[in-house]
Protein backbone atom coordinates (compact mmCIF):
# COMPACT_ATOMS: atom_id res chain seq x y z
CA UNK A 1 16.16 4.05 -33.96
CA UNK A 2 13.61 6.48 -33.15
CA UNK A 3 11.04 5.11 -30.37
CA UNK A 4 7.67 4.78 -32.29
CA UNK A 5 5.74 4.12 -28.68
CA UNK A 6 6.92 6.09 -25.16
CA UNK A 7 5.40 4.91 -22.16
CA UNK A 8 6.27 6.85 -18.68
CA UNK A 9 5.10 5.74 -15.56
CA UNK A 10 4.84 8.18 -12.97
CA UNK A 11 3.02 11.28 -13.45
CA UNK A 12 5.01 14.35 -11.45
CA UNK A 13 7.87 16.59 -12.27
CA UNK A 14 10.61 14.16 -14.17
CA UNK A 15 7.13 12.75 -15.91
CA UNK A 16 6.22 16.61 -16.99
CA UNK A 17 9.38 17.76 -17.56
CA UNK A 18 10.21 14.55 -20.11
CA UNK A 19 7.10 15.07 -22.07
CA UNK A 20 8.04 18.92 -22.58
CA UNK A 21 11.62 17.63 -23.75
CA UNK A 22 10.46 15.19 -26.23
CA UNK A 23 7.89 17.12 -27.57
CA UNK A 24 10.33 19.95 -27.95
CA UNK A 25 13.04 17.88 -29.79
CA UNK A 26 10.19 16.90 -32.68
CA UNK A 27 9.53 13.64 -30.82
CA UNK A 28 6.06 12.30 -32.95
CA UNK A 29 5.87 9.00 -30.27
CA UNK A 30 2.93 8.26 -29.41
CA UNK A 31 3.18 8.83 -25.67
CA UNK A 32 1.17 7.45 -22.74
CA UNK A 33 1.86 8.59 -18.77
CA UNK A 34 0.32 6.50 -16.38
CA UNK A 35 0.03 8.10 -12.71
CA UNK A 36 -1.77 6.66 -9.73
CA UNK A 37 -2.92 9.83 -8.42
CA UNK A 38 -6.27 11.12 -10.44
CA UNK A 39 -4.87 14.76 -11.15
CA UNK A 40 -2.39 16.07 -13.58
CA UNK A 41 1.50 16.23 -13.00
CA UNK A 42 1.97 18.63 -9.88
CA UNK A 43 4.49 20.81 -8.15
CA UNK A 44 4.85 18.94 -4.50
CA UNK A 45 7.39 21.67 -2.65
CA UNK A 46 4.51 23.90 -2.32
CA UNK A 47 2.37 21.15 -0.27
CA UNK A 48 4.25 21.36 2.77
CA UNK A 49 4.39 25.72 2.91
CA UNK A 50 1.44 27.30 0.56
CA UNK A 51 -1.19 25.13 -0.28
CA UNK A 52 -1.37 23.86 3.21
CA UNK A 53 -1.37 27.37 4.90
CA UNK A 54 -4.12 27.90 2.59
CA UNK A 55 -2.11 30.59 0.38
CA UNK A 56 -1.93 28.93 -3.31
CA UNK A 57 -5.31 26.33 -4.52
CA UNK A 58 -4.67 23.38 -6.10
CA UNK A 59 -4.79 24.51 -9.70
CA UNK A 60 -1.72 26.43 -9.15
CA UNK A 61 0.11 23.69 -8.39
CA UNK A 62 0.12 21.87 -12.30
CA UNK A 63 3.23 22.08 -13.60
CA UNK A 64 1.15 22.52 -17.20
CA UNK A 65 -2.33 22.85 -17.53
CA UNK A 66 -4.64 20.06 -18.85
CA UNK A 67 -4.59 21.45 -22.16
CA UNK A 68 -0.85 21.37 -22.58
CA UNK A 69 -1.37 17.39 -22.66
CA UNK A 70 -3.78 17.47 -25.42
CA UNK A 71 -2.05 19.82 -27.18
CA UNK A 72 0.72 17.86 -27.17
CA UNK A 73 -1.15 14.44 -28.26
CA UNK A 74 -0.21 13.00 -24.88
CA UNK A 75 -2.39 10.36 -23.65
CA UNK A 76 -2.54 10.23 -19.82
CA UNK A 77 -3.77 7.81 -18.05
CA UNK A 78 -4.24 8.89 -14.37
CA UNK A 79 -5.83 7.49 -11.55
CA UNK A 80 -3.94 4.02 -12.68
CA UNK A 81 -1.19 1.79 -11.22
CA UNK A 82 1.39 0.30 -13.61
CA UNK A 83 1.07 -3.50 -12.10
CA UNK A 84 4.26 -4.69 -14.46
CA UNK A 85 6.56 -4.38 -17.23
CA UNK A 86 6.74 -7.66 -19.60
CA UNK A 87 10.39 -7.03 -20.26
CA UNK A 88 10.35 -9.68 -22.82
CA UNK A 89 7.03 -8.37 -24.36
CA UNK A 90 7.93 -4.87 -23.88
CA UNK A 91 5.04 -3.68 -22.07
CA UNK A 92 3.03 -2.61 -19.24
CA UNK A 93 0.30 -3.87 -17.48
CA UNK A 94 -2.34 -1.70 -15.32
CA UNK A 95 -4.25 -2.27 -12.86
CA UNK A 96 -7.66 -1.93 -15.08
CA UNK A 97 -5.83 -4.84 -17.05
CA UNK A 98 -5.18 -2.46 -19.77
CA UNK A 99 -1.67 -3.15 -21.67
CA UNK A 100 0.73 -0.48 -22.94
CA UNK A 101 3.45 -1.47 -25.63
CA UNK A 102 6.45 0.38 -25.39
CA UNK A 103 9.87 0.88 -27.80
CA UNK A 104 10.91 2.97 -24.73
CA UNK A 105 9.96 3.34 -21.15
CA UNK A 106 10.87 5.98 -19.03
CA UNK A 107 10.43 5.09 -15.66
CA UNK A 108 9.72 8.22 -13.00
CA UNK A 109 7.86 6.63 -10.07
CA UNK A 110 9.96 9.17 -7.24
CA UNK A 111 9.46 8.47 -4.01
CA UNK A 112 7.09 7.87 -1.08
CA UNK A 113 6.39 8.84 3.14
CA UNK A 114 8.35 6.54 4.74
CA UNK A 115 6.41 5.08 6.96
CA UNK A 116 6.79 3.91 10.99
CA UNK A 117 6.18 0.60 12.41
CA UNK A 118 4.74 1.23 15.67
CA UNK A 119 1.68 0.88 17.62
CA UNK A 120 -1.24 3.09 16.75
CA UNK A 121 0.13 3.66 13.45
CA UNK A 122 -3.15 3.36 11.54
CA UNK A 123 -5.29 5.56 14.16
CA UNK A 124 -7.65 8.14 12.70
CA UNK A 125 -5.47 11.62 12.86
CA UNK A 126 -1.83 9.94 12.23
CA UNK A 127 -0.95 11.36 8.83
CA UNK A 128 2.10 11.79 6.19
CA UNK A 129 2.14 14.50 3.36
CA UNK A 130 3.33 13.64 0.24
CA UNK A 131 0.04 14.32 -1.47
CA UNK A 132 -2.19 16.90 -2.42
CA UNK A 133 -4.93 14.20 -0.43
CA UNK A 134 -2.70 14.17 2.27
CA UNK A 135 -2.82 17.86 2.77
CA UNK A 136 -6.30 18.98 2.48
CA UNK A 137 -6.81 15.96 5.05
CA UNK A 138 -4.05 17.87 7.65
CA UNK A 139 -5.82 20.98 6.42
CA UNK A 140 -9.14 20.16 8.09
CA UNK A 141 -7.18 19.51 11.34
CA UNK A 142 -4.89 22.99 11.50
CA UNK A 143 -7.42 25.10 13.14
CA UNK A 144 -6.23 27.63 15.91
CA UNK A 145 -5.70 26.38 19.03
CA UNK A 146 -5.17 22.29 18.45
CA UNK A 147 -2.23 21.02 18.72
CA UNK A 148 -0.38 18.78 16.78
CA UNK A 149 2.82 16.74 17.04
CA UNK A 150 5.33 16.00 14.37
CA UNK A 151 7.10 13.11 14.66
CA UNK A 152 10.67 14.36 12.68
CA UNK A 153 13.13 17.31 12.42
CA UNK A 154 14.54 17.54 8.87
CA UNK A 155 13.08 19.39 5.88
CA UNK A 156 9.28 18.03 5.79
CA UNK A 157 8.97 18.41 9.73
CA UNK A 158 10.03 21.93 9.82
CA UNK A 159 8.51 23.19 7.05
CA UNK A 160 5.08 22.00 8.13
CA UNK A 161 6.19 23.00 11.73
CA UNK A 162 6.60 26.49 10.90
CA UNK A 163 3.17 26.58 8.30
CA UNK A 164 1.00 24.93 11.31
CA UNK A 165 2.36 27.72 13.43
CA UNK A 166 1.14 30.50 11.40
CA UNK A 167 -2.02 29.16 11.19
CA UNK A 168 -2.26 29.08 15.13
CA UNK A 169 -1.76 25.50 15.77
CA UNK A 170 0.39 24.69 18.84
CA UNK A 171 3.43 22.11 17.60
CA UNK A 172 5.31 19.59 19.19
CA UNK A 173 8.42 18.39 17.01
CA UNK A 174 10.02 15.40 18.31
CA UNK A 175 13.69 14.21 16.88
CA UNK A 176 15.53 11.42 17.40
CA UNK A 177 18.86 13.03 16.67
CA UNK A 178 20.32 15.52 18.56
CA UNK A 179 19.61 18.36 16.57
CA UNK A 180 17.87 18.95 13.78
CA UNK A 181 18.35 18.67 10.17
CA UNK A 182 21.37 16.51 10.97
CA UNK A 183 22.07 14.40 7.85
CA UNK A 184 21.88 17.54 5.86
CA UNK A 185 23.31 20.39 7.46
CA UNK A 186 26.29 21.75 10.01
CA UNK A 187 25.77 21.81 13.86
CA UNK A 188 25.58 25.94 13.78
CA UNK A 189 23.03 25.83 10.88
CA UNK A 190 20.60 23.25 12.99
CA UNK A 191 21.30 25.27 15.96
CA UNK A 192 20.10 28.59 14.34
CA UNK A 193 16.61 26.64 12.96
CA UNK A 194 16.14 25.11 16.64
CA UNK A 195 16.26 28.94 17.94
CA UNK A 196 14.10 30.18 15.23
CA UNK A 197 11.31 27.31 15.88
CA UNK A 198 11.77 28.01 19.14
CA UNK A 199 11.31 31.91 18.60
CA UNK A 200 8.18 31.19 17.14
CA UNK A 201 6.74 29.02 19.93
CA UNK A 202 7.47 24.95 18.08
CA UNK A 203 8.37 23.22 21.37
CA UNK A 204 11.53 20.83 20.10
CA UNK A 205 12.14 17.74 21.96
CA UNK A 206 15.79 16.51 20.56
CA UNK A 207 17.08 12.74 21.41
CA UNK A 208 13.49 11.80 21.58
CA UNK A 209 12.35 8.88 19.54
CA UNK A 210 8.85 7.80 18.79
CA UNK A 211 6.86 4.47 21.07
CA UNK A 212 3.65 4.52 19.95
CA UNK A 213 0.49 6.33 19.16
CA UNK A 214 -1.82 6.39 21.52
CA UNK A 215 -6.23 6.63 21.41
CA UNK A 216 -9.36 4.79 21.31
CA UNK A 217 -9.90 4.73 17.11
CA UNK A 218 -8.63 8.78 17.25
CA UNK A 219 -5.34 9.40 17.74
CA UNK A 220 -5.27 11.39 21.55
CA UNK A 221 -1.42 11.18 22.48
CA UNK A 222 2.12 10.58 21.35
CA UNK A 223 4.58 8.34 23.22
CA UNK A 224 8.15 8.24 23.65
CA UNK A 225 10.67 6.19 24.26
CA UNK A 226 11.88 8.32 26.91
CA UNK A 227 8.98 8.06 29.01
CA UNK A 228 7.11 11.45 27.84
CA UNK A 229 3.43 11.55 26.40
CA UNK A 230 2.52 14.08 24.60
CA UNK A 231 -1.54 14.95 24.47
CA UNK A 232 -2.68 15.84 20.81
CA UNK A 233 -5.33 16.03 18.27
CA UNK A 234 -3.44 15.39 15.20
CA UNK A 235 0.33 13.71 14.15
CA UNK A 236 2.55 13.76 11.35
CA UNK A 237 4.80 11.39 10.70
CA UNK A 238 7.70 13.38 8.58
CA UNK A 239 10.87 10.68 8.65
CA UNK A 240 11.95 10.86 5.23
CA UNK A 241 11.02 9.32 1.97
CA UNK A 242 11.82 5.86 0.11
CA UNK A 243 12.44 5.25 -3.65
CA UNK A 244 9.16 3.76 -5.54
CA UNK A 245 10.93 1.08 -7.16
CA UNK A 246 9.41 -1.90 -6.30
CA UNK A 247 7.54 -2.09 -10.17
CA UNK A 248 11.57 -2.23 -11.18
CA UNK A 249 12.48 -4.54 -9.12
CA UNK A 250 10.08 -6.69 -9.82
CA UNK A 251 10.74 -6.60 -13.40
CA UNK A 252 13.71 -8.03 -12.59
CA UNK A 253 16.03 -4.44 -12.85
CA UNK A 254 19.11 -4.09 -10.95
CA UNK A 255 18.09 -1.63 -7.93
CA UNK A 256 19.86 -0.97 -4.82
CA UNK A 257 18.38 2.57 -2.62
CA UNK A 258 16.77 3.37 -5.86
CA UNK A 259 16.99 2.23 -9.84
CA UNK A 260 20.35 1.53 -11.06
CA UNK A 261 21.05 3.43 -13.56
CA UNK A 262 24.53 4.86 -15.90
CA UNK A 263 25.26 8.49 -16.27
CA UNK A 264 22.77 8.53 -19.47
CA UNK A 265 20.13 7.70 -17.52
CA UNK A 266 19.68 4.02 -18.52
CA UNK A 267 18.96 1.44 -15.96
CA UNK A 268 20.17 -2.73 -16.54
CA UNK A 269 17.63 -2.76 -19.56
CA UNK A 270 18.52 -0.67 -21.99
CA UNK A 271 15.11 -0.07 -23.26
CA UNK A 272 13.79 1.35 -19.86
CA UNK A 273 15.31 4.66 -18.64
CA UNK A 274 14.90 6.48 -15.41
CA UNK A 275 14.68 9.48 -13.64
CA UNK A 276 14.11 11.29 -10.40
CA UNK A 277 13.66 10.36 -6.63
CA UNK A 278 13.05 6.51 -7.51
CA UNK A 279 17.33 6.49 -9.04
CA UNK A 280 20.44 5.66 -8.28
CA UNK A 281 23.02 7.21 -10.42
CA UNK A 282 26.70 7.82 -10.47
CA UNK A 283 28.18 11.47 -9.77
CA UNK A 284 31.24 11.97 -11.64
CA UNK A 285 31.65 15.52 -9.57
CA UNK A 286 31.67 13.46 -6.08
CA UNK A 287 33.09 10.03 -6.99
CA UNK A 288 29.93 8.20 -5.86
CA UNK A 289 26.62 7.06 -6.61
CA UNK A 290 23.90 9.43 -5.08
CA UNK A 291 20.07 8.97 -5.02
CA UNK A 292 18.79 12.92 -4.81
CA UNK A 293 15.52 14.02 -3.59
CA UNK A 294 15.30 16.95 -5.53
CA UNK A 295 12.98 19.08 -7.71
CA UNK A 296 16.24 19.88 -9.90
CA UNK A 297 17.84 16.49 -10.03
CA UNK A 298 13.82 15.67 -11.38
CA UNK A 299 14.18 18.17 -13.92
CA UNK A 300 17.25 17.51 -15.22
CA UNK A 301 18.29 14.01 -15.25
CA UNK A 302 14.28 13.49 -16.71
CA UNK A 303 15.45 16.47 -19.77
CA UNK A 304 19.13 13.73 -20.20
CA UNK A 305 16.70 10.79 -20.39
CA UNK A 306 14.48 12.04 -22.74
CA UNK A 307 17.26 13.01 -24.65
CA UNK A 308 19.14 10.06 -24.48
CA UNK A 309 15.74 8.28 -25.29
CA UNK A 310 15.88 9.82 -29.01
CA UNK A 311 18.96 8.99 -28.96
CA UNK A 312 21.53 11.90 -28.00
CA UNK A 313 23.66 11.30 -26.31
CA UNK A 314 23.49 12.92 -23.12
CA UNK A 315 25.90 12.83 -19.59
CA UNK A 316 23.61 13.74 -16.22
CA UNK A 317 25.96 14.90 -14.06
CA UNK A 318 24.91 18.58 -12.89
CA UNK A 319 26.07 20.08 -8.92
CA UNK A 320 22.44 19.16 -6.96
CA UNK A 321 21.16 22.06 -5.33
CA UNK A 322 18.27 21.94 -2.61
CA UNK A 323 15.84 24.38 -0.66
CA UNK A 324 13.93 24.99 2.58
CA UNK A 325 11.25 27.75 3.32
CA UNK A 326 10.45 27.96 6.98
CA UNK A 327 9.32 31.40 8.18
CA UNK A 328 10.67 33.74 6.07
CA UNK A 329 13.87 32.43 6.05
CA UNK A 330 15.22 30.42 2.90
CA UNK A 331 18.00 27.73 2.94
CA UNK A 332 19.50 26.96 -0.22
CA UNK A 333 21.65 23.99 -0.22
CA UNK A 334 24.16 23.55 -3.29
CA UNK A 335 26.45 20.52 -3.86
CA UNK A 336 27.12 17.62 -1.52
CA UNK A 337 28.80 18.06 2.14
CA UNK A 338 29.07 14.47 3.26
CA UNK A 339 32.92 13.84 3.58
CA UNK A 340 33.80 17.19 4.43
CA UNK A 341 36.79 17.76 6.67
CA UNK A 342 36.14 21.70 7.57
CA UNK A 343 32.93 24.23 7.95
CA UNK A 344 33.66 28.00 7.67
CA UNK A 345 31.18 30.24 8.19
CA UNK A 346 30.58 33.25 6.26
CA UNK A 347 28.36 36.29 8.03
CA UNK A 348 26.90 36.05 11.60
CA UNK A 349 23.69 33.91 12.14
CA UNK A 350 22.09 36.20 14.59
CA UNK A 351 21.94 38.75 11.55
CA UNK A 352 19.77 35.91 10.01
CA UNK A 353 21.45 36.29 6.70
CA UNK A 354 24.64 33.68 6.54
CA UNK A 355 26.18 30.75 5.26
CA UNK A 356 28.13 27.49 5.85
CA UNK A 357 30.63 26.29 3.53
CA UNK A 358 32.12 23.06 3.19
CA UNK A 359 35.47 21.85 2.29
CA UNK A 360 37.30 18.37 1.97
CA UNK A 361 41.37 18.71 1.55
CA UNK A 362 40.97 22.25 0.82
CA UNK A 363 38.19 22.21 -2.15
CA UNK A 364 34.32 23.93 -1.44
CA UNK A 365 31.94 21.09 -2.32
CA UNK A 366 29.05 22.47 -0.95
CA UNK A 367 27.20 25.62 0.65
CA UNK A 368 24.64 26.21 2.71
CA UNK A 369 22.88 29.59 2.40
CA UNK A 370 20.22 31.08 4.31
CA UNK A 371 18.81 34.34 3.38
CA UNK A 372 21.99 35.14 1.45
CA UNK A 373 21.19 34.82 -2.34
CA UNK A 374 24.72 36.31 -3.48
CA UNK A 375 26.52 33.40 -1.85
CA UNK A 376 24.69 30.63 -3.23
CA UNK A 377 24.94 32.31 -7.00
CA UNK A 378 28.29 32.27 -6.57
CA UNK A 379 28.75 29.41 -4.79
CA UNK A 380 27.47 27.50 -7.62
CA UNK A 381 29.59 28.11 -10.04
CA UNK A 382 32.97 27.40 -7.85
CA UNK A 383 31.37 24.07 -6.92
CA UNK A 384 31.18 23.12 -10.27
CA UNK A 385 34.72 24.18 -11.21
CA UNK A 386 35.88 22.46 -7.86
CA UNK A 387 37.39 25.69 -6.43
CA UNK A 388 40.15 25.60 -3.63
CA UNK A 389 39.35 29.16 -1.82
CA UNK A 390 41.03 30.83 0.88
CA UNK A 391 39.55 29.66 4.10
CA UNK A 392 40.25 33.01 5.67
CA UNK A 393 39.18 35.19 2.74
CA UNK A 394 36.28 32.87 2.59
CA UNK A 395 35.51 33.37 6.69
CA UNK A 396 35.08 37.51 5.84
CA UNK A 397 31.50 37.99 4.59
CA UNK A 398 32.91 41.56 3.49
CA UNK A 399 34.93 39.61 0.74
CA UNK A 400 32.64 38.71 -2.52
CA UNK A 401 32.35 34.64 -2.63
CA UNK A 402 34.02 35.27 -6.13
CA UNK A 403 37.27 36.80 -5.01
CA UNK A 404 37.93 34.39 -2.21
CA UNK A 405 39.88 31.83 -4.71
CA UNK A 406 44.00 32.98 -5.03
């Protein structure tokens, strides 16, 4: 039966990007999206490279423009917290008291900073970006000449890293791993981003994990656990991101590292959907159940829900694919690489145009590409037909991706 009331919670891309679907496929709902930040769905790659270097303003950022909503008779309620869902009832409670019924809820709450439990957390000039808040606040800091330290070296700490250094700031990145960008990426990839940081004057401080924060009510030093202080005027903490699903599980939905949810997108309730950073879903290409933090994964899983929503029928199960901008260097990550048994590089990193591919018994199930657009085009399309290429055609960069499957 065709949903008569749509209520999304969550206002960011998987929100947007359902609305557009539904609206597209005749959808005549009425439709409500509640988000708890007071501005229209946004684009939040662009927080941690243009808008904070100053480059691209805020209204660039909206995925569509105010208009678009009333348009599209979409009622949005922003600046609001969903407080509960009345499974029974079949509806929502916010935080002005305010109930929405639903027929269907679409839940797309993604993900927040992860936060760290140590001393001096709270002091004036420790920060996390997630938001466009967070970033004009670190904006006010990143004048030439201060210094700031980042506590984190995957994609968040790097990125920001690099931006802070091209707007003069001195950075500090400190990593408990030993090297960066570990969960995600090869040893000779991580050891080609330390150089490049380090090329660019980011002082890198591997196998270093974070004590406290140190200052009287301002934030005036970092601490390790090795011993080392470092003097600043400003931190960010960049250590990853957790899935907003504590409204779900407190509506009494199955969740474990995210929303549980099938391959149509449908979590224990089969009136409330999800989609985005805040899921758990199975991958029928890997074998396992994945949570994806992922601008694509947002997209597309939110354009199967809001399918599957009206009521097609629809299988999410598309090859994840992932990006980096630091400098002027862009890593494009497609597929999965964790259970890989063998890395083969294609091209020579000191070129600054190469890639990393991964195999497990023999099949490519994921690439890593940086500066080499060709490779990840056609890496894309082998992942998905689970290709078995030649490890030493695949090991000459001379030899098109394509033509290195027999």
């Amino acid at each position: 039966m065709t949903p008569k009331n749509i209520v999304i919670v969550g206002a960011g891309q998987a929100a947007a990007q359902a609305v557009e679907t539904l609206r597209k496929r005749g959808c005549e709902a009425a439709l409500t999206v509640v988000g708890d930040e007071p501005v229209h769905p946004y684009q939040r790659p662009p927080l941690s490279k243009k808008l904070l270097a100053g480059s691209l303003t805020h209204d660039r950022l909206l995925i569509r423009h105010a208009h678009f909503y009333d348009e599209h008779a979409v009622e949005l309620r922003l600046g609001r917290r969903a407080l509960a869902i009345d499974r029974q009832r079949r509806e929502v409670r916010l935080d002005d008291g305010a109930t929405l019924p639903y027929d269907a809820l679409l839940l797309a709450t993604g993900s927040r900073a992860r936060r760290v439990a140590v001393p001096g957390a709270q002091l004036a000039g420790v920060y996390t970006l997630r938001t466009i808040a967070d970033v004009d606040a670190i904006r006010a800091e990143a004048q030439p000449g201060r210094r700031a330290v980042i506590v984190g070296g995957g994609y968040i700490g790097l990125e920001v890293a690099a931006t802070l250094r091209g707007l003069g700031v001195e950075v500090t990145v400190i990593e408990l791993a030993d090297r960066v960008m570990n969960r995600v990426v090869c040893e000779p990839v991580s050891r080609f981003y330390e150089a490049e940081h380090a090329r660019h004057g980011v002082r890198i401080a591997l196998r270093t994990g974070l004590e406290s924060f140190a200052g009287d009510g301002r934030l005036r030093a970092v601490r390790c656990t090795d011993g080392s202080e470092h003097a600043t005027d400003f931190a960010i903490v960049g250590v990853g991101v957790q899935p907003a699903d504590e409204l779900a599980r407190a509506a009494g939905l199955a969740c474990d590292n995210g929303i549980i949810v099938d391959e149509y997108c449908r979590t224990s309730d089969p009136s409330i959907h999800a989609a985005g950073d805040c899921t758990n879903h199975p991958s029928a290409r890997y074998g396992c159940r994945v949570r994806l933090e992922s601008v694509d994964n947002a997209f597309e899983q939110a354009t199967s829900a809001a399918l599957n929503m009206l009521g097609i029928d629809t299988v999410h199960d598309k090859t994840p694919w992932f990006w980096s901008d630091q400098y002027d260097l862009k890593l494009i990550i497609v597929g999965l690489s964790q259970g890989h048994d063998q890395v083969v590089l294609r091209g020579d990193p000191a070129t600054r145009s190469f890639a990393a591919c991964y195999l497990r018994a023999g099949e490519l199930i994921a690439i890593d590409t940086i500066n080499s657009p060709k490779d990840q085009m056609a890496a894309r399309k082998l992942i998905a037909a689970r290709a078995y290429p030649d490890p030493a055609r695949l090991a000459d960069s001379g030899v098109p991706l394509k033509d290195c499957v027999a």
